[in-house]
C-alpha atoms as a PDB file:
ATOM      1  CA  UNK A   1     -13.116  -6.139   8.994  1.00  0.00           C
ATOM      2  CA  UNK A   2     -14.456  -6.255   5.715  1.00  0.00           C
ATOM      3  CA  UNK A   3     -15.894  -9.634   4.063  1.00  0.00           C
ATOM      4  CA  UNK A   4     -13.933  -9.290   0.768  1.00  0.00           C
ATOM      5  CA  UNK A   5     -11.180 -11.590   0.798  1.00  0.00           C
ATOM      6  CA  UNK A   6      -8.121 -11.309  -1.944  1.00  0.00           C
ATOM      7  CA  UNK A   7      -6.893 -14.689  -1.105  1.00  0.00           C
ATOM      8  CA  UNK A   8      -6.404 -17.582   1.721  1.00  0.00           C
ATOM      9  CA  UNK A   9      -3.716 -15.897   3.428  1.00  0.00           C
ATOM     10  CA  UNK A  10      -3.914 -13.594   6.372  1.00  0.00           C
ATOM     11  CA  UNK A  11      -1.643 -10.836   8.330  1.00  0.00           C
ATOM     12  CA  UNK A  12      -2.866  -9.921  11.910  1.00  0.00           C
ATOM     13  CA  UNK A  13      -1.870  -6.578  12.532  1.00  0.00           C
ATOM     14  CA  UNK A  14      -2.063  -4.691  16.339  1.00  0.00           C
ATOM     15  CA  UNK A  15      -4.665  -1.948  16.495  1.00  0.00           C
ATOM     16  CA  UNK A  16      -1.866   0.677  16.260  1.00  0.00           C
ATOM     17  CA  UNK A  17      -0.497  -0.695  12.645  1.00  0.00           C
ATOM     18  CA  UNK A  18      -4.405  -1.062  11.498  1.00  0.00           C
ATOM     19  CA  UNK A  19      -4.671   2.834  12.741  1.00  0.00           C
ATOM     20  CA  UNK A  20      -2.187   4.246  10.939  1.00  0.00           C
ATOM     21  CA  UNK A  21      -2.726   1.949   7.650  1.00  0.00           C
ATOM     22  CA  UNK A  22      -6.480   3.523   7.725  1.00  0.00           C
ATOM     23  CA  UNK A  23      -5.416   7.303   8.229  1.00  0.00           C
ATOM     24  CA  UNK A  24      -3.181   6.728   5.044  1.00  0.00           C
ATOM     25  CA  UNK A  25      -5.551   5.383   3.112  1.00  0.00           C
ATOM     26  CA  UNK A  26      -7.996   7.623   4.143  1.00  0.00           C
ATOM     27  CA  UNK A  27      -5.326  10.503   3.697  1.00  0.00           C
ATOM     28  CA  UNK A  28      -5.008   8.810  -0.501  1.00  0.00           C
ATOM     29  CA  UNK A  29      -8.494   8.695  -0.579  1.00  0.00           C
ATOM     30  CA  UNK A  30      -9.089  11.944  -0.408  1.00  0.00           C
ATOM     31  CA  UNK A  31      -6.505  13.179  -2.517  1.00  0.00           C
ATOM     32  CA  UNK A  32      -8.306  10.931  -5.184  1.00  0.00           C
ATOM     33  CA  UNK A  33     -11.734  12.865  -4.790  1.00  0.00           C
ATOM     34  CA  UNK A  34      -9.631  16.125  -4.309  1.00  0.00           C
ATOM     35  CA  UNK A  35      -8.162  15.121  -8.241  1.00  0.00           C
ATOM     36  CA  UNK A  36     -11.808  13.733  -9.390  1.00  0.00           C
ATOM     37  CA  UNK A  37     -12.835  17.386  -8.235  1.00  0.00           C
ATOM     38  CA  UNK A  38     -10.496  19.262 -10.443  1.00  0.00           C
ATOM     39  CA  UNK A  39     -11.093  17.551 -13.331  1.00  0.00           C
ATOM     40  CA  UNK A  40     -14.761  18.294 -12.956  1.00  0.00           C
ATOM     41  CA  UNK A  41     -13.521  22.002 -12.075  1.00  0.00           C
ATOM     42  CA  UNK A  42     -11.714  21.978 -15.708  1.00  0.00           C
ATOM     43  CA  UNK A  43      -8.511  22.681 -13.260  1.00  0.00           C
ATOM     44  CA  UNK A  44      -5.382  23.325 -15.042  1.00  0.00           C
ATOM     45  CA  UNK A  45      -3.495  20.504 -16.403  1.00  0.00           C
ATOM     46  CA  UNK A  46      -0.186  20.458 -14.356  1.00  0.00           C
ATOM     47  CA  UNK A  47      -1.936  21.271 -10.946  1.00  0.00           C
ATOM     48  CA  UNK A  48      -3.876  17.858 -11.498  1.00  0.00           C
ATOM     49  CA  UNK A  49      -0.488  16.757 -12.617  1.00  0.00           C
ATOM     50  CA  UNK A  50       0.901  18.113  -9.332  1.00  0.00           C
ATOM     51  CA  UNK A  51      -1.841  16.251  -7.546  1.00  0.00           C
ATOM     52  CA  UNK A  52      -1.511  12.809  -8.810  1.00  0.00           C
ATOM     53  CA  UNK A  53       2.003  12.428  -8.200  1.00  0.00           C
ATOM     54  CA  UNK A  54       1.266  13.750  -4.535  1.00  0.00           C
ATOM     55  CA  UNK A  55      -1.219  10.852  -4.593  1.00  0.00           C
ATOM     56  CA  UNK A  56       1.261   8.566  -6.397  1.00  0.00           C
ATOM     57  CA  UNK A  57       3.795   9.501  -3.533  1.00  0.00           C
ATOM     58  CA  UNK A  58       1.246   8.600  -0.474  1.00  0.00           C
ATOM     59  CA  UNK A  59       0.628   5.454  -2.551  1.00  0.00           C
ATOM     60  CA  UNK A  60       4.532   4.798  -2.561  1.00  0.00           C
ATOM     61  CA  UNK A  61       4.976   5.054   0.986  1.00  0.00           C
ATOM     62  CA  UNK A  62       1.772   2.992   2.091  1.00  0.00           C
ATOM     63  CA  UNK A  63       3.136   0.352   0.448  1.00  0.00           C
ATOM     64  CA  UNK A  64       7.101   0.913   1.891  1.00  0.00           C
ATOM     65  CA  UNK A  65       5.325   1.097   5.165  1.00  0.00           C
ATOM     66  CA  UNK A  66       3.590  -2.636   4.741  1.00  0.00           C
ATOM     67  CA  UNK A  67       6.577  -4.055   2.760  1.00  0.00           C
ATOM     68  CA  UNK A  68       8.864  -3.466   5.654  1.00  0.00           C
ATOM     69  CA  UNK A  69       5.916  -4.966   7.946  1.00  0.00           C
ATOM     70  CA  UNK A  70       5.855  -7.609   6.029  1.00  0.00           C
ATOM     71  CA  UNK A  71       9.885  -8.227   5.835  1.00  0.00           C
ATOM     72  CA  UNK A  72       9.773  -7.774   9.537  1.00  0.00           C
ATOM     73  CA  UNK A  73       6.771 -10.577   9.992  1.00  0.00           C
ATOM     74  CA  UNK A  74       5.887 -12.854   7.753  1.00  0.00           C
ATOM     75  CA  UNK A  75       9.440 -13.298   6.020  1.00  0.00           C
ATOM     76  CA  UNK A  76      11.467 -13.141   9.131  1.00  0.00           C
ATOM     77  CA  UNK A  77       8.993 -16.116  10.601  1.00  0.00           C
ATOM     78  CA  UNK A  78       9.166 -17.835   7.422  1.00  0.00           C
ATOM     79  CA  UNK A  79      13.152 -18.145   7.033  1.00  0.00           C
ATOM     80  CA  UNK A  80      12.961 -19.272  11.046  1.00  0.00           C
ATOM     81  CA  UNK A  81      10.743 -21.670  10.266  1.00  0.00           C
ATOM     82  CA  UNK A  82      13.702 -22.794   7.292  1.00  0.00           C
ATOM     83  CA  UNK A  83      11.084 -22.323   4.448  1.00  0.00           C
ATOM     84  CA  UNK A  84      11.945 -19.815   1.178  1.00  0.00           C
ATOM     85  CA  UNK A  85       8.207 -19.517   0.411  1.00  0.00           C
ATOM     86  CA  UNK A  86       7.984 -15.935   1.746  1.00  0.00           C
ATOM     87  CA  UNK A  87      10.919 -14.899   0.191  1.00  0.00           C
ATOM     88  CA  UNK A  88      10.187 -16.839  -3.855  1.00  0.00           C
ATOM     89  CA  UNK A  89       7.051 -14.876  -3.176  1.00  0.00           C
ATOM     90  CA  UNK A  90       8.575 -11.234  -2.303  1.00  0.00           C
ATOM     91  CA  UNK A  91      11.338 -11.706  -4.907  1.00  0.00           C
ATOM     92  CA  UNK A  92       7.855 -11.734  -7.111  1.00  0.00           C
ATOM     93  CA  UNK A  93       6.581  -9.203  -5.833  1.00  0.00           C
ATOM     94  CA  UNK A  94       9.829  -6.621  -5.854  1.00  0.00           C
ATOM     95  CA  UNK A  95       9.619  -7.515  -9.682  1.00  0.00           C
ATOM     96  CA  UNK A  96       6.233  -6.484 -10.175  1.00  0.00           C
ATOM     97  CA  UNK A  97       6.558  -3.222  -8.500  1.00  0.00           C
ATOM     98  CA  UNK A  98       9.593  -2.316  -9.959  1.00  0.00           C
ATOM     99  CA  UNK A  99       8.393  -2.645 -13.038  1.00  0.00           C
END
């Protein structure tokens, strides 16, 4: 893993989830140089258009795909464990990204 570190808090995650969080990233990733490419191309404005929000869309369901992980994990274990950390700190979160 890498040695950047966001914050004090960690997720483990099986080798399965890890796989298929790197293919979509990798999967965005491209799409990203694929749009850096077409501007440098002078492509026409509504295929790069077109582009983004196919990028904006892969982006959208990376993050449904950990949100539900993290529902499912960290938020289940937390409301076991009788805390309302995990949930103060999605309610946070939903508001952010619905914003």
């Amino acid at each position: 893993m890498a040695d950047k570190k966001c914050c004090c808090k960690h997720k483990e995650r099986n080798e399965k989830e890890v796989k298929d969080l790197i293919t979509r990233l990798n999967r965005i990733e491209g799409q990203i140089r694929g749009i850096r490419g077409m501007v440098e191309d002078d492509a026409y404005c509504v295929d790069i258009l077109n582009q983004v929000n196919a990028a904006r869309c892969s982006l959208n369901s990376l993050s449904k795909v950990i949100l539900a992980s993290h529902i499912k994990t960290c938020v289940e274990d937390d409301i076991r464990d009788g805390s309302e950390e995990k949930i103060d700190e999605l309610v946070e979160l939903l508001q952010k990204m619905m914003k």
